[in-house]
N, C-alpha and C. Protein backbone atom coordinates (compact mmCIF):
# COMPACT_ATOMS: atom_id res chain seq x y z
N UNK A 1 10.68 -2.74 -14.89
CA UNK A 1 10.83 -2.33 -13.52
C UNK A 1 9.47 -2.33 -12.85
N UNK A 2 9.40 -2.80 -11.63
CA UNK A 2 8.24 -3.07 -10.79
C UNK A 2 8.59 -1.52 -10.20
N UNK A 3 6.85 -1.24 -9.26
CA UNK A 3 6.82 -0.53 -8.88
C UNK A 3 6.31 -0.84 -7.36
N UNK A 4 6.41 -0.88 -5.99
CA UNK A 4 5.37 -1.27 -5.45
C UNK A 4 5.32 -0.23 -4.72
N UNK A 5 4.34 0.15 -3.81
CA UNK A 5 3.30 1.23 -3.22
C UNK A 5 2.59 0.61 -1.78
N UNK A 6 3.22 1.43 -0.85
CA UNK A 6 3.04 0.95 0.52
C UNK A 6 1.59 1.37 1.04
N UNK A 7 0.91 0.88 1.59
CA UNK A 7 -0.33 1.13 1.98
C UNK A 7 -0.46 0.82 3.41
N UNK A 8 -2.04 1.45 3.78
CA UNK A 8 -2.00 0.58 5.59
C UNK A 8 -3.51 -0.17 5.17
N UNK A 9 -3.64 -1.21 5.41
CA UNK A 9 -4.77 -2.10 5.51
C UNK A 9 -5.65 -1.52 6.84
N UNK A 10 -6.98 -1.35 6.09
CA UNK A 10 -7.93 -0.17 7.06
C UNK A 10 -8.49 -1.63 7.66
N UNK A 11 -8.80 -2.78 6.52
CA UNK A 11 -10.30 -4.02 7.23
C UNK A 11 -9.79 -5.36 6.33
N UNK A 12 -10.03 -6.09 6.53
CA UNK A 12 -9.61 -7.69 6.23
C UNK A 12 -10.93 -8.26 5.73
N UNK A 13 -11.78 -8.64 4.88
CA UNK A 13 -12.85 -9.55 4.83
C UNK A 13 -12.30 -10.92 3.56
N UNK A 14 -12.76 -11.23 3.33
CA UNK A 14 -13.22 -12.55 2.22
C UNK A 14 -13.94 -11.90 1.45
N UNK A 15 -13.88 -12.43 0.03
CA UNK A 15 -14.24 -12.32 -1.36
C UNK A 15 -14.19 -13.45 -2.11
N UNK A 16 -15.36 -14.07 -2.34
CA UNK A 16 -15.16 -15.72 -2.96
C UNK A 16 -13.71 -16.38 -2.41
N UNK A 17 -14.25 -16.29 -1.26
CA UNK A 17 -13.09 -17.44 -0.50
C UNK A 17 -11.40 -16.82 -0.54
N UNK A 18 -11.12 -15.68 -1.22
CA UNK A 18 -10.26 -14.94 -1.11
C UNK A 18 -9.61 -13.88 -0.18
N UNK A 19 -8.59 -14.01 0.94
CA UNK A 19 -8.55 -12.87 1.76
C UNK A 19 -8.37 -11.78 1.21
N UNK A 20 -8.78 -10.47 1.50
CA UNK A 20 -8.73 -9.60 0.92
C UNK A 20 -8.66 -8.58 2.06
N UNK A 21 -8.39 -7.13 1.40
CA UNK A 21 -8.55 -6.15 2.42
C UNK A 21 -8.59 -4.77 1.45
N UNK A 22 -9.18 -3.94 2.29
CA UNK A 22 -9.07 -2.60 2.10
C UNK A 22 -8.22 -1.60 2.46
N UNK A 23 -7.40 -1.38 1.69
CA UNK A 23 -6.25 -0.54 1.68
C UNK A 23 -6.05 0.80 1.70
N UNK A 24 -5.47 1.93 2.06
CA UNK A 24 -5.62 2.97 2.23
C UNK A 24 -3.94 3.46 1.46
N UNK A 25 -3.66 4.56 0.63
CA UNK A 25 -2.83 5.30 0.21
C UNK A 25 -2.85 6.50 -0.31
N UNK A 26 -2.33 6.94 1.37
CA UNK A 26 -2.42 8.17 1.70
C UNK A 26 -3.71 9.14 0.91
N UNK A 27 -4.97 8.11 1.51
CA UNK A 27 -6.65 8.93 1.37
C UNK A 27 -7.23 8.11 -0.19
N UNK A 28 -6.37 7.41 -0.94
CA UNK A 28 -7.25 6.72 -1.81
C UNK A 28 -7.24 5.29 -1.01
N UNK A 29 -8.19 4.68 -1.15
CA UNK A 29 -8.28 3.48 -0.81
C UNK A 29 -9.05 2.28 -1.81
N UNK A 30 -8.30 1.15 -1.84
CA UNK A 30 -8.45 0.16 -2.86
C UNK A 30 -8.28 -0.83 -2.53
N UNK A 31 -9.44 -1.99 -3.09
CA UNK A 31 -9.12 -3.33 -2.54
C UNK A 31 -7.67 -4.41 -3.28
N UNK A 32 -7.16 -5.08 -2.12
CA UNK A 32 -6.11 -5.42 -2.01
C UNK A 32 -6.20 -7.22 -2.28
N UNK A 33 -5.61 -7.85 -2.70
CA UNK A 33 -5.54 -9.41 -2.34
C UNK A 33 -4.53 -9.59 -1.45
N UNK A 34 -4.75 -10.38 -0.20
CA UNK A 34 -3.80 -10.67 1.30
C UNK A 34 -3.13 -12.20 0.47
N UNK A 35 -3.56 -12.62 -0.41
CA UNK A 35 -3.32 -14.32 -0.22
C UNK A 35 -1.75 -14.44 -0.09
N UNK A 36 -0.90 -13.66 -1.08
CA UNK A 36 0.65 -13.63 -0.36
C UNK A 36 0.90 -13.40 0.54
N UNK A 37 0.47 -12.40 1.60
CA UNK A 37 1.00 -12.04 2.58
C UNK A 37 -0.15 -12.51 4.07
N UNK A 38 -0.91 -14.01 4.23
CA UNK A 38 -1.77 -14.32 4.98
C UNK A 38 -1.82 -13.99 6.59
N UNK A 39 -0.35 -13.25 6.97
CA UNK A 39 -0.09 -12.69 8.43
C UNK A 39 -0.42 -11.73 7.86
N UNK A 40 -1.06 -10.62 7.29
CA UNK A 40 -1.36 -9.75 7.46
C UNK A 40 -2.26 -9.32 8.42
N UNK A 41 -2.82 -8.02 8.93
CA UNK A 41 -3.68 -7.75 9.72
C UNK A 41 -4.37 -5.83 9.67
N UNK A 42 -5.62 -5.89 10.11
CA UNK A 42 -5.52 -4.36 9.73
C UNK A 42 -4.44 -3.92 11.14
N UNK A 43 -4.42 -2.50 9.86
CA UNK A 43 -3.61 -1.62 11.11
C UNK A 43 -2.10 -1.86 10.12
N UNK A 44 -1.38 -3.24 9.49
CA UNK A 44 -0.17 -3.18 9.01
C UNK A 44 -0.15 -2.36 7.87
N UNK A 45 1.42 -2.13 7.35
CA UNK A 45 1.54 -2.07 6.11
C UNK A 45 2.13 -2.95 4.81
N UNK A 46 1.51 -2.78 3.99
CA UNK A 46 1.58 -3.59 3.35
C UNK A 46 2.64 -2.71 2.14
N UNK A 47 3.28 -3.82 1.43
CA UNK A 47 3.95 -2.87 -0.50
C UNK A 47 2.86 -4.06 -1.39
N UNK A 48 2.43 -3.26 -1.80
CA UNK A 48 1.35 -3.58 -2.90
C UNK A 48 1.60 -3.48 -4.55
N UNK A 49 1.51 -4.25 -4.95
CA UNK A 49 1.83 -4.37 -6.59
C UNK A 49 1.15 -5.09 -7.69
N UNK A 50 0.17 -4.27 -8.20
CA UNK A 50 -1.11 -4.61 -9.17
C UNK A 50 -2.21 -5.56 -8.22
N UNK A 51 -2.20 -5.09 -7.78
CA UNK A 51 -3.55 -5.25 -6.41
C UNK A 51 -3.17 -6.03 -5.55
N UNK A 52 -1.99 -6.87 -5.53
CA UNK A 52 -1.47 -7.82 -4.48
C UNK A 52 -0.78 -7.77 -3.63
N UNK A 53 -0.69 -7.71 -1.75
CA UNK A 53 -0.21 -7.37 -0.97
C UNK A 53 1.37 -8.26 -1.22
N UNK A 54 2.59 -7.78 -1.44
CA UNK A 54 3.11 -8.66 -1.75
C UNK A 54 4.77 -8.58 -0.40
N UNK A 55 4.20 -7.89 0.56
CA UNK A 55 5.14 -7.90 1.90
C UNK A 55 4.91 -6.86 2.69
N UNK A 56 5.17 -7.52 3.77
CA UNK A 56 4.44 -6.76 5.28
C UNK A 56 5.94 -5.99 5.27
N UNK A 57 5.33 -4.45 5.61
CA UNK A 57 6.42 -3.27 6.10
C UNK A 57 6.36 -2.43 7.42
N UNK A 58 7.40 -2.30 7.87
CA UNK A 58 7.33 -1.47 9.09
C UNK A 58 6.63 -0.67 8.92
N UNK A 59 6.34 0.64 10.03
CA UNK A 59 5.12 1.67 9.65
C UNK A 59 6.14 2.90 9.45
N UNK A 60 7.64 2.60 9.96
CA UNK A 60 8.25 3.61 10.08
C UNK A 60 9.34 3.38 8.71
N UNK A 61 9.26 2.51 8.12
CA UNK A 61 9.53 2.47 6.77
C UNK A 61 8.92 3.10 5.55
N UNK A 62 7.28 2.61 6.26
CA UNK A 62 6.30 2.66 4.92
C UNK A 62 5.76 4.67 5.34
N UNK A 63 6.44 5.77 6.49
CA UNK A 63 6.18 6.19 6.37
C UNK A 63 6.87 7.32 5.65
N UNK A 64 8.15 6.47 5.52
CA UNK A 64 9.64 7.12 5.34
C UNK A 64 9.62 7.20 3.52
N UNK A 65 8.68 5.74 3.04
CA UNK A 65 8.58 6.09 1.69
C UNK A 65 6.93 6.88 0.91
N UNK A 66 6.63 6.87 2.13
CA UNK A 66 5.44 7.72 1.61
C UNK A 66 6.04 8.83 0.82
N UNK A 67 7.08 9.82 2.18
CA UNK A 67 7.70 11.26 2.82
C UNK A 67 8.37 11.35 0.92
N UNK A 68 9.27 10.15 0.84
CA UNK A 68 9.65 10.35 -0.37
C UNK A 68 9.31 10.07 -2.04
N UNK A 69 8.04 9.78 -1.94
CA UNK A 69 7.22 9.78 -3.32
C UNK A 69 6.77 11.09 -3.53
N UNK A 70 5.94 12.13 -2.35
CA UNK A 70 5.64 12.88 -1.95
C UNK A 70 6.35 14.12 -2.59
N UNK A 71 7.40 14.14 -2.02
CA UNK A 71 9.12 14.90 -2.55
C UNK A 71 8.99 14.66 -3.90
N UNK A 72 9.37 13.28 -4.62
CA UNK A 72 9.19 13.29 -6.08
C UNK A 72 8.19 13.83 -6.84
N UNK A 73 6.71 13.97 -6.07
CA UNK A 73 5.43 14.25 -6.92
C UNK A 73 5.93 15.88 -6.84
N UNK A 74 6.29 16.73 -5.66
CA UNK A 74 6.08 17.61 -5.53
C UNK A 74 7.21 18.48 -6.55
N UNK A 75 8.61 17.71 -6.50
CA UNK A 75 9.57 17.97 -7.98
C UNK A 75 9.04 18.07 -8.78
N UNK A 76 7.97 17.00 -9.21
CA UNK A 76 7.50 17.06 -11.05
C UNK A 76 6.66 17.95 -10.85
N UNK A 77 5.83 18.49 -9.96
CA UNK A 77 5.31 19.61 -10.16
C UNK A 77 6.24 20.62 -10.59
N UNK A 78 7.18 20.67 -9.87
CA UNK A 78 8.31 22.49 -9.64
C UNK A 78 8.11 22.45 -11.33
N UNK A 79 8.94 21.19 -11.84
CA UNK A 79 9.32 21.55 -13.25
C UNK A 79 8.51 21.72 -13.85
N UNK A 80 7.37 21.33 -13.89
CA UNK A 80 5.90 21.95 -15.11
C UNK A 80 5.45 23.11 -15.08
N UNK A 81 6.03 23.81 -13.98
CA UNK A 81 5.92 25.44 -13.50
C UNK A 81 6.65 26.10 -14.34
């Protein structure tokens, strides 16, 4: 099972001829490879999967699955209590 992880692309540069960008999730931020997704732009969101932007997401999607990872992290807390 894949996992992917929505992010917002903060900046866009090149890396040995590679588009790339800097990614933001929710306050960590990590560099990204654009080459699948070359309409990207900052400001979108991206679902990201082992460093590769691998599809552009609404913001009101990607904020809807933030809301609910969030919920899950905050469950596995309850139960270790």
């Amino acid at each position: 099972m894949c996992l992917g992880v929505p992010g917002k692309i903060l900046k866009i540069y090149e890396e040995n001829s590679i588009k790339m960008a800097e990614v933001d999730f929710n306050g960590v931020t990590m560099k990204v490879c654009l080459e699948t997704t070359p309409q990207a732009k900052a400001g979108d969101y991206v679902i990201v999967h082992a460093g590769f932007a691998i599809n552009l997401l609404e913001e009101s999607e990607a904020l809807e699955t933030l809301a609910m990872l969030e919920q899950i992290s905050e469950l596995g807390k309850k139960e270790q209590d």
